[in-house]
Protein backbone atom coordinates (compact mmCIF):
# COMPACT_ATOMS: atom_id res chain seq x y z
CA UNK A 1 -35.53 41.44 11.06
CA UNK A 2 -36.38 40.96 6.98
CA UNK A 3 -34.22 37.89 6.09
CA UNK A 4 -34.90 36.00 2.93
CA UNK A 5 -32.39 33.58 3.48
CA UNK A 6 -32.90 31.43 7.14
CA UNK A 7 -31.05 28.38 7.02
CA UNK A 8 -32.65 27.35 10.30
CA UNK A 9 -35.31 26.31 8.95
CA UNK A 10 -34.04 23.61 7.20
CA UNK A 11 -32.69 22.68 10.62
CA UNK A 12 -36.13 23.34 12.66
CA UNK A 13 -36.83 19.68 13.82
CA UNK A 14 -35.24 16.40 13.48
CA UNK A 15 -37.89 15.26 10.22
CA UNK A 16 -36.34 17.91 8.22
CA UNK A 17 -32.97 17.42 9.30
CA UNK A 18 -32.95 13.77 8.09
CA UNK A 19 -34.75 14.93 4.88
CA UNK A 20 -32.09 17.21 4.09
CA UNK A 21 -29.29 15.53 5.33
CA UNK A 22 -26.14 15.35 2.80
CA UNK A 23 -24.25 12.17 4.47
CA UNK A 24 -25.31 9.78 5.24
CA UNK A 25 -23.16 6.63 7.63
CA UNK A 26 -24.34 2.58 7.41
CA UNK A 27 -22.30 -0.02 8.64
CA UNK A 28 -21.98 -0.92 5.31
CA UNK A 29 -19.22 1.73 5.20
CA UNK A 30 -17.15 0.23 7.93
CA UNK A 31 -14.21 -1.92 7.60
CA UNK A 32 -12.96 -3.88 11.07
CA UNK A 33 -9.58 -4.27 11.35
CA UNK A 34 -8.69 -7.86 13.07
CA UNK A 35 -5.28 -9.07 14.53
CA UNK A 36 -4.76 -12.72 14.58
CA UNK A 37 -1.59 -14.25 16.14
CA UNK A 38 -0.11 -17.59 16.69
CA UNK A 39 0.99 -17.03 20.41
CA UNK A 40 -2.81 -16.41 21.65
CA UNK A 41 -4.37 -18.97 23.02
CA UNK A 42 -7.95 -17.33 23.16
CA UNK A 43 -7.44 -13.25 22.61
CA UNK A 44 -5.16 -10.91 24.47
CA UNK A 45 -6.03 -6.98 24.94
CA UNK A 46 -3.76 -4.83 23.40
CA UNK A 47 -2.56 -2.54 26.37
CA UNK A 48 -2.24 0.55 24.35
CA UNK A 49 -5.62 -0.16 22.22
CA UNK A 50 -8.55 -0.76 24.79
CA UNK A 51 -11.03 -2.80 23.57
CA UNK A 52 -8.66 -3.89 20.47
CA UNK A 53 -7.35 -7.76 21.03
CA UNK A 54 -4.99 -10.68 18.98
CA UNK A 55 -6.76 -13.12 18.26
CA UNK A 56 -6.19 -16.97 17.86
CA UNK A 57 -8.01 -17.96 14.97
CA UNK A 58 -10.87 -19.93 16.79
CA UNK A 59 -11.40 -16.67 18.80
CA UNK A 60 -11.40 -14.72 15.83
CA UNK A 61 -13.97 -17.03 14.26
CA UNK A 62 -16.14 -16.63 16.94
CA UNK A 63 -15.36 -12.84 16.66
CA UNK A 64 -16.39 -12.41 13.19
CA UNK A 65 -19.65 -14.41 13.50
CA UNK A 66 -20.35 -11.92 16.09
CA UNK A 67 -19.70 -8.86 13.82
CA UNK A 68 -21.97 -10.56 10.95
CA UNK A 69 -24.85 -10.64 13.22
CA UNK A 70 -24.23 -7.23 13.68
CA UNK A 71 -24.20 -6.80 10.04
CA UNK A 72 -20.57 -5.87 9.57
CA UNK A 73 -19.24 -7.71 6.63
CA UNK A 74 -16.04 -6.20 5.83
CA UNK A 75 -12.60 -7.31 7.69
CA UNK A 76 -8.83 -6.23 7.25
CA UNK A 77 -6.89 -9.09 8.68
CA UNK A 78 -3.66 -8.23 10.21
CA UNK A 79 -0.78 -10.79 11.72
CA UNK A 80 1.03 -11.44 14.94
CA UNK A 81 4.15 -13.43 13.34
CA UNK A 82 6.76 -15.09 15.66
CA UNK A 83 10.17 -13.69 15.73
CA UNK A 84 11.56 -16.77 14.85
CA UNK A 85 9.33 -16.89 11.32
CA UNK A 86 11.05 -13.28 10.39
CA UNK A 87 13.26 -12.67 8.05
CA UNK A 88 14.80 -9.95 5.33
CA UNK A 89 12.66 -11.70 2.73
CA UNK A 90 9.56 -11.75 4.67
CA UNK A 91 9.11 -15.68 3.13
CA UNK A 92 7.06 -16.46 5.88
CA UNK A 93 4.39 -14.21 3.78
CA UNK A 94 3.59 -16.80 0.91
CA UNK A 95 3.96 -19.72 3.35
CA UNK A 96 0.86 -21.74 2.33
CA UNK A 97 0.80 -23.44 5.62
CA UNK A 98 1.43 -20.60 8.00
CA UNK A 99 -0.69 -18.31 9.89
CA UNK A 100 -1.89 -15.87 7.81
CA UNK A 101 -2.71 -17.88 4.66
CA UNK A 102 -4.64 -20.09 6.88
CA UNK A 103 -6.83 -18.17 8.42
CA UNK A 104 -8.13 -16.46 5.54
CA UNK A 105 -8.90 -19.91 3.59
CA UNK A 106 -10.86 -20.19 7.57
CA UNK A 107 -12.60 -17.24 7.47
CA UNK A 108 -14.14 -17.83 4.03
CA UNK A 109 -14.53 -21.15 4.15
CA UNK A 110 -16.73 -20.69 7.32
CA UNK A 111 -18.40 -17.46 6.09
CA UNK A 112 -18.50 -17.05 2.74
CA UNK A 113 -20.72 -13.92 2.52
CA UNK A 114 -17.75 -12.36 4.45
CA UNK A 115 -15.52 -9.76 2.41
CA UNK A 116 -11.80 -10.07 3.47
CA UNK A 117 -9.03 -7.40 2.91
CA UNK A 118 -5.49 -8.65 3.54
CA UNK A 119 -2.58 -6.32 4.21
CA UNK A 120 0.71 -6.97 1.48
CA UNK A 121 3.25 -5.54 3.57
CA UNK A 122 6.72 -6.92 4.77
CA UNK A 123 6.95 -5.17 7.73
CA UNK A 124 5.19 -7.91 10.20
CA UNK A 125 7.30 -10.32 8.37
CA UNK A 126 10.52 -8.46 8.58
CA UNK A 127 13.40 -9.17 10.89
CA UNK A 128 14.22 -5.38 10.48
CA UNK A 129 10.49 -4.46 10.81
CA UNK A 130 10.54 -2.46 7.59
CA UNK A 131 8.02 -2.46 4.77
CA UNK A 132 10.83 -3.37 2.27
CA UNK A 133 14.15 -6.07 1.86
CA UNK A 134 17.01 -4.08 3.82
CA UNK A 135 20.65 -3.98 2.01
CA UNK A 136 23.47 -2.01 3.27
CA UNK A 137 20.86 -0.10 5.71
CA UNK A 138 19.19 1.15 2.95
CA UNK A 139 14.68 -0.21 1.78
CA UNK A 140 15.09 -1.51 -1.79
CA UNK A 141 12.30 -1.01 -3.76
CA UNK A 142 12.43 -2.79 -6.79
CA UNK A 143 13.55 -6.32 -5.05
CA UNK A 144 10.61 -5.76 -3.00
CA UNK A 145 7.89 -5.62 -5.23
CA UNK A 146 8.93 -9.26 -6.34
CA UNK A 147 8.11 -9.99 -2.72
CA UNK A 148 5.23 -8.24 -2.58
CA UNK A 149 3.81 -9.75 -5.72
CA UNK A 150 4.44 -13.42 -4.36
CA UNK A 151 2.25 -12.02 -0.96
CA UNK A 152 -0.43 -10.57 -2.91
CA UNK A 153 -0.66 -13.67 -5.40
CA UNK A 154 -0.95 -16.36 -2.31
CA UNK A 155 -3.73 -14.05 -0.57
CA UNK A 156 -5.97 -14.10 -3.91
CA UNK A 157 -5.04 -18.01 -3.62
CA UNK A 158 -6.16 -18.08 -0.44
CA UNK A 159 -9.18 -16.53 -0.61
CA UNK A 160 -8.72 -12.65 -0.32
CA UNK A 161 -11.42 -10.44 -2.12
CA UNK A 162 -8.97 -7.56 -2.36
CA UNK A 163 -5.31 -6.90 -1.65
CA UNK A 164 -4.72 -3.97 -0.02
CA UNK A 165 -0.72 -2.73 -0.29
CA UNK A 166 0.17 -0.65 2.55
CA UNK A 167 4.05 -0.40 1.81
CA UNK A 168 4.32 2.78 -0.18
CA UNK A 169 7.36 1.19 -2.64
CA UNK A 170 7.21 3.05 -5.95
CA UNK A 171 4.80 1.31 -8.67
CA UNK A 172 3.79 -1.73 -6.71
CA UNK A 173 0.28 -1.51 -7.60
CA UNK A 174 0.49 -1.86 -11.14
CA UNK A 175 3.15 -5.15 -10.72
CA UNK A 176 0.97 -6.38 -8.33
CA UNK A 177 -2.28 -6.25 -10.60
CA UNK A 178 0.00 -7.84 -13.52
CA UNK A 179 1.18 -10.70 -10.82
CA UNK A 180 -2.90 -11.42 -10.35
CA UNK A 181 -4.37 -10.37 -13.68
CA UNK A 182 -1.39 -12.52 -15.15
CA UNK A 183 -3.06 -15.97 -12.78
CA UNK A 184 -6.37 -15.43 -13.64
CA UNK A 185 -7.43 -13.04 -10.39
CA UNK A 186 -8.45 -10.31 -11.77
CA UNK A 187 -11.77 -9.70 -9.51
CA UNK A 188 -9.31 -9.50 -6.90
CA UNK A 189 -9.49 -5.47 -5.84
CA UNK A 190 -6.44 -3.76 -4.75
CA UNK A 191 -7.05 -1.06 -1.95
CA UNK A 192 -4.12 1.04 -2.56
CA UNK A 193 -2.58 3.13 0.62
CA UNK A 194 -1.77 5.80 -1.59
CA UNK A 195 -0.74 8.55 0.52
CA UNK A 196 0.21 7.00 3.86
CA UNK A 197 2.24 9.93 5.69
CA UNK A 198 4.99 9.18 8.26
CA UNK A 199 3.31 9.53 11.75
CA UNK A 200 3.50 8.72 15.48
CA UNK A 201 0.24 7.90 15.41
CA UNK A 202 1.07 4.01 14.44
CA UNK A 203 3.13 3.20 17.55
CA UNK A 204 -0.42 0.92 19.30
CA UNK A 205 -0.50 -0.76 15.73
CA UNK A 206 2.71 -1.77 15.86
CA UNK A 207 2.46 -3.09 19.20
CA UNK A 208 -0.31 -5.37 18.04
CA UNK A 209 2.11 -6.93 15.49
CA UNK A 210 5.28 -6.31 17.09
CA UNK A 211 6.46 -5.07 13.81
CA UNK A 212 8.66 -1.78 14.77
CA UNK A 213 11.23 -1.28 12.85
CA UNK A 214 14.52 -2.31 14.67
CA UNK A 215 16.71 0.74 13.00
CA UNK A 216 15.78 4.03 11.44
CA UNK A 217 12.39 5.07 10.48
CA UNK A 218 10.60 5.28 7.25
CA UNK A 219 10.51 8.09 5.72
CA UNK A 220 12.21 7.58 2.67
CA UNK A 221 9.31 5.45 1.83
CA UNK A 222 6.33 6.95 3.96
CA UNK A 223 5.14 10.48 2.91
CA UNK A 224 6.33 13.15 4.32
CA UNK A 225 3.30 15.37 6.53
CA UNK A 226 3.97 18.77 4.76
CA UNK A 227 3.39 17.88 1.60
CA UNK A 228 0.11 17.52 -0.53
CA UNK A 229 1.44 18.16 -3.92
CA UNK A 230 3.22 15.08 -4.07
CA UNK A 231 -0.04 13.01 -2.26
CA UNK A 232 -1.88 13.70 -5.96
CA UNK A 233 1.20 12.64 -7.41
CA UNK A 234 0.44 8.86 -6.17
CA UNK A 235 -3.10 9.42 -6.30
CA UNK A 236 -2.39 9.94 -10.42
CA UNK A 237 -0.54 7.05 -10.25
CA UNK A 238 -2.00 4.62 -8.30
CA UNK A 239 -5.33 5.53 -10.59
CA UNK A 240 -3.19 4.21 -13.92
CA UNK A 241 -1.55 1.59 -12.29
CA UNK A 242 -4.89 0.23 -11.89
CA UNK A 243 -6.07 0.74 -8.22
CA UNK A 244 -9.80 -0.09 -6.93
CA UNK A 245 -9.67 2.38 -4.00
CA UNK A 246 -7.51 5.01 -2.55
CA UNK A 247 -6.79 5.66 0.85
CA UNK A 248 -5.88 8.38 3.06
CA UNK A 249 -4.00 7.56 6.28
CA UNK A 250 -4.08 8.61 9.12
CA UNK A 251 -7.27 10.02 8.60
CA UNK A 252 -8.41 12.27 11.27
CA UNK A 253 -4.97 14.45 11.02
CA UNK A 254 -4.91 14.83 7.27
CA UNK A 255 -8.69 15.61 6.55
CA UNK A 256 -7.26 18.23 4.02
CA UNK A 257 -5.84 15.29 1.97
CA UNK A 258 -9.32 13.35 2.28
CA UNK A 259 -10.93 16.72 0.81
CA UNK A 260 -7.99 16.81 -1.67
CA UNK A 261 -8.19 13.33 -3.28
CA UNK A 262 -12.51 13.75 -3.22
CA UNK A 263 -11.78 17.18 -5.53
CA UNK A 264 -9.32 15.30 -7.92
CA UNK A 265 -10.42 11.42 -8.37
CA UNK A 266 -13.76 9.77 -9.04
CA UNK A 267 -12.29 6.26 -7.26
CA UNK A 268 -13.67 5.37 -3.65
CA UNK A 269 -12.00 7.19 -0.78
CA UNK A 270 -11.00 5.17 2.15
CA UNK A 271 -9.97 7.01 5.06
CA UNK A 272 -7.79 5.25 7.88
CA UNK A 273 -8.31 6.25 11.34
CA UNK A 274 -5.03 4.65 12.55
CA UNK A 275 -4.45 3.00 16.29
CA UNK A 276 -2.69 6.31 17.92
CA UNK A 277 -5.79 8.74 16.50
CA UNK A 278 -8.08 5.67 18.12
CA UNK A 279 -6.06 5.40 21.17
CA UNK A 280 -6.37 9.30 21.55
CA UNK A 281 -9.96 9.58 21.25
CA UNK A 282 -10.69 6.64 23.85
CA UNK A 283 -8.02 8.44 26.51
CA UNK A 284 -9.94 11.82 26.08
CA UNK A 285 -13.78 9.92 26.14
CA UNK A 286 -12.33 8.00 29.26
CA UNK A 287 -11.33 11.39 31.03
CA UNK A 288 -15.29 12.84 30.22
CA UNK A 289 -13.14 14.93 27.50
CA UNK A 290 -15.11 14.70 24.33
CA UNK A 291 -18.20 12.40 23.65
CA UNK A 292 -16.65 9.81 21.61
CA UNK A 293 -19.40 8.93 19.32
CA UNK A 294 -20.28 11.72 18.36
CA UNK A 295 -16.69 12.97 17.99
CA UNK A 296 -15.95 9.62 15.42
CA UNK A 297 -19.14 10.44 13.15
CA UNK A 298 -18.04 13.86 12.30
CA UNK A 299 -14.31 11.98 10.89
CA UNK A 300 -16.47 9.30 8.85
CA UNK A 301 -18.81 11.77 7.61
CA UNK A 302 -15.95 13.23 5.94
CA UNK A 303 -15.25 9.95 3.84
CA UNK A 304 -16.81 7.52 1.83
CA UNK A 305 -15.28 4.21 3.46
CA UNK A 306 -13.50 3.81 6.76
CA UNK A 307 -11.16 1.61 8.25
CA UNK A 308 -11.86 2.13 12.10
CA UNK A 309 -8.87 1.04 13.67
């Protein structure tokens, strides 16, 4: 047959392949999602994550050196908070001396050259396991930025190269870049989780923390799945509010989003492949279902940064 155009041939062997190759994945895109608790006295597997552990925070230590060896420099630290720590104002979350605060002045005091994203969020703090301060069953949102603000403050105190809010209140990434710009922080990033949609894809993540909320759920604060007209809504927003990146989670069910936010914002796109989208993909590898490498490069080809857990 006469063709003139054969795009096999750009796909003939694998020297041409890699010339032409549009994507391209380093570990330098990755970000490692760690959970450190205070009730682990080495690490503890997560049942429903395999391979995913809490970590004291000599174990983690020992983790991370691990991972920089590798060359994987990037780290989203998560907590494991004891009940007894929780409450509706999630005060355990500035608490100089407690858990989380501590560990990251650990981490970069040990390794420097590491780059540490924390999570400003009430929900692991949160005696009703919400992202917000509960009154009269209802998430109040402007009472919880003023928490929020306080969290993200003591992180960039601690040590934290970028703040990553993961709450979805209404504008609490502009106050929260006042709070730090306003103390001298502001080379502290701010990852916003701009459109995080409701899902039943966290339930492993919030075994890891323990941080299900105890009535309810939340959507009147998470997005709702069918929409992606309101999704460039807070992607306008979180863009004038002043945020470094944008993320999409979960990632691997709302790839249209991903696509979306690449066609209508020149910011970094970080997609979030989320514990139950993880915990899938293992189940089906395990069974001989899919080949999960393979399977996990075709998701992160499809963004620019992304969080693996």
């Amino acid at each position: 047959m006469f063709l003139i155009h054969r795009p096999r041939r750009n796909r003939k062997n694998e020297v041409i392949r890699n010339l032409v190759q549009e994507n391209w994945l380093t570990i330098n895109d990755l970000i490692y999602p760690v959970f450190v608790s205070s009730e682990t006295k080495d690490k503890e597997e997560i049942k429903s994550m395999p391979g995913i552990y809490r970590f004291s925070q000599q174990s983690l230590l020992k983790e991370i050196e691990e991972c920089l060896n590798l060359g994987l420099k990037a780290f989203a630290l998560f907590p494991h908070i004891n009940d007894q720590l929780k409450d509706n104002k999630g005060t355990e979350s500035w608490n100089d001396k407690g858990l989380y605060l501590s560990t990251i002045r650990l981490i970069k005091e040990k390794f420097p050259e590491t780059f540490v994203i924390t999570d400003v969020a009430m929900d692991p703090y949160s005696n009703y396991g919400h992202d917000g301060i509960v009154e009269n069953n209802e998430i109040v949102n402007d009472k919880t930025l003023e928490v929020l603000g306080k969290m993200a403050l003591a992180q960039a105190q601690a040590g934290a190269d970028m703040v990553a809010p993961s709450d979805m209140m209404d504008g609490r990434i502009g106050y929260i870049r006042k709070i730090l710009d306003d103390h001298h922080f502001t080379n502290v990033s701010i990852l916003a989780y701009t459109a995080k949609y409701a899902s039943g894809f966290y339930g492993p993540f919030r075994d890891a923390l323990d941080s299900a909320p105890k009535f309810g759920d939340k959507k009147t604060y998470q997005m709702n799945p069918a929409n992606s007209k309101e999704a460039l809504r807070e992607l306008k927003l979180d863009e004038i509010e002043g945020a470094d990146i944008v993320m999409v989670k979960p990632a691997l069910s709302y790839l249209d989003i991903i696509c979306l936010f690449s066609e209508n914002s020149h910011l970094p796109i970080a997609a979030y492949n989320v514990s139950g989208e993880y915990a899938m993909i293992k189940a089906a590898a395990q069974k001989g279902w899919i080949d999960e490498k393979w399977d996990f490069l075709q998701l992160v080809f499809l963004s620019k940064t992304i969080w693996t857990l």
